[in-house]
Protein backbone atom coordinates (compact mmCIF):
# COMPACT_ATOMS: atom_id res chain seq x y z
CA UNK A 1 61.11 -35.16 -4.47
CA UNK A 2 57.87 -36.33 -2.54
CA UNK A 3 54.72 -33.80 -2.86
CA UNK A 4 51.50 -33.89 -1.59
CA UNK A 5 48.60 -32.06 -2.55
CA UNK A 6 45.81 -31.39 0.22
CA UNK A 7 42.36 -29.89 -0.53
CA UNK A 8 39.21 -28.50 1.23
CA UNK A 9 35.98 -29.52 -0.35
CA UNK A 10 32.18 -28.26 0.34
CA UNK A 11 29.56 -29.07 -1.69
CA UNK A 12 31.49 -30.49 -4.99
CA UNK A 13 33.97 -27.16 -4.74
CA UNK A 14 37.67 -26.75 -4.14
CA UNK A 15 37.78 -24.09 -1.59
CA UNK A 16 40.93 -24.51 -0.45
CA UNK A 17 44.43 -26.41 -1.22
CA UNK A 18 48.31 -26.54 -0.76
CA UNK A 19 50.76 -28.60 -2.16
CA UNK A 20 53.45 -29.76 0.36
CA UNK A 21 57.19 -30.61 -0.81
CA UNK A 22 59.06 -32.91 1.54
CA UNK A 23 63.03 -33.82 0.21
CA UNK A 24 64.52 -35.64 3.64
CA UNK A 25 66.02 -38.67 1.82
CA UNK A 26 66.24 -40.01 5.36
CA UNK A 27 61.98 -40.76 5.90
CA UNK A 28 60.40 -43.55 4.35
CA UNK A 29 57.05 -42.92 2.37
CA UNK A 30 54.94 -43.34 5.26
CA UNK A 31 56.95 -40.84 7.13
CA UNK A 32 56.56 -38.40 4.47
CA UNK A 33 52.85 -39.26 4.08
CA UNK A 34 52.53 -38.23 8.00
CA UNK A 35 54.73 -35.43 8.16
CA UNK A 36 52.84 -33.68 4.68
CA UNK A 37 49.33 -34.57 6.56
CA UNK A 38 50.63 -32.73 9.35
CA UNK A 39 51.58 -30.00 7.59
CA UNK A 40 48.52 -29.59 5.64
CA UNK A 41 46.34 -29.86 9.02
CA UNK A 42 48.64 -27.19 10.01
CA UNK A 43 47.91 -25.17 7.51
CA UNK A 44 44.36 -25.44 7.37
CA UNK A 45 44.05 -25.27 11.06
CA UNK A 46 42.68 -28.25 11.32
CA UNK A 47 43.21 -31.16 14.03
CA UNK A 48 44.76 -34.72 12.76
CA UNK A 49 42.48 -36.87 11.30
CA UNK A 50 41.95 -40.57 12.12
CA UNK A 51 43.00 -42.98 9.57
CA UNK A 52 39.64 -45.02 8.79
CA UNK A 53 40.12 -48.72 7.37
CA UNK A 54 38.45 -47.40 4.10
CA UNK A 55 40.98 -44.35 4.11
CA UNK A 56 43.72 -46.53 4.31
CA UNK A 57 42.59 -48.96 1.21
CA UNK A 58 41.95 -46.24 -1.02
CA UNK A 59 45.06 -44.46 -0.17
CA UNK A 60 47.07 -48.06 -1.25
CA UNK A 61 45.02 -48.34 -3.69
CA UNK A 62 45.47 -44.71 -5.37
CA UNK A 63 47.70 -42.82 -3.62
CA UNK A 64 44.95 -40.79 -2.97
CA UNK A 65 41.83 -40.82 0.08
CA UNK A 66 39.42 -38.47 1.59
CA UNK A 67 38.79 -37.63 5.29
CA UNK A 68 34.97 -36.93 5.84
CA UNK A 69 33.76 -36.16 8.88
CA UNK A 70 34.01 -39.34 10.53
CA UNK A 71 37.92 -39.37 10.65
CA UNK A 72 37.92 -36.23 12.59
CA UNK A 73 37.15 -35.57 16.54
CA UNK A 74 35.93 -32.03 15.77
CA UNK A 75 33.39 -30.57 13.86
CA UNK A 76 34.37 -29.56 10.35
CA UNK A 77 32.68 -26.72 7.95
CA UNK A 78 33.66 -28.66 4.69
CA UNK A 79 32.66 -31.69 3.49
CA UNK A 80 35.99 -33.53 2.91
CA UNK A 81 39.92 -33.02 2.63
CA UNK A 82 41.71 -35.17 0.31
CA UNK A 83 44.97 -35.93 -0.01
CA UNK A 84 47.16 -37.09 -3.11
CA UNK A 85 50.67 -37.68 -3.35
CA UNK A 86 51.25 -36.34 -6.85
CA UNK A 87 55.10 -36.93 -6.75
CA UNK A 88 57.62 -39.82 -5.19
């Protein structure tokens, strides 16, 4: 089971989050990494973010990153969303 946990920061607070369960044995991890992203972007109504050099390090690194405001084309009302896989 592969689960991903998204949340909305602003100021230090959690205002929002979702955790999203994927179970196709047929994706890869970065497959499922996409496809939860999309979902949570989905969810939040919120447009794809761009995958930043330093997003991509920390999220090897971790498992784990933060979008800020430079990985997306639109303006945001929150700070940051994070993502964290929480389960492979």
């Amino acid at each position: 089971m592969f689960r991903m946990w998204g949340k909305l920061f602003k100021e230090n607070h959690l205002i929002r989050d979702i955790v999203i369960e994927n179970d196709h044995p047929e994706l890869n991890r970065t497959r499922k990494v996409f496809a939860s992203l999309e979902e949570i972007c989905i969810a939040f109504d919120l447009g794809q973010p761009i995958w930043l050099d330093s997003t991509i390090n920390d999220f090897r690194r971790h498992s784990k990153c933060r979008f800020t405001q430079d990985a997306f084309v639109e303006q945001i009302d929150f700070d940051y969303l994070e993502i964290h896989i929480i389960e492979e």
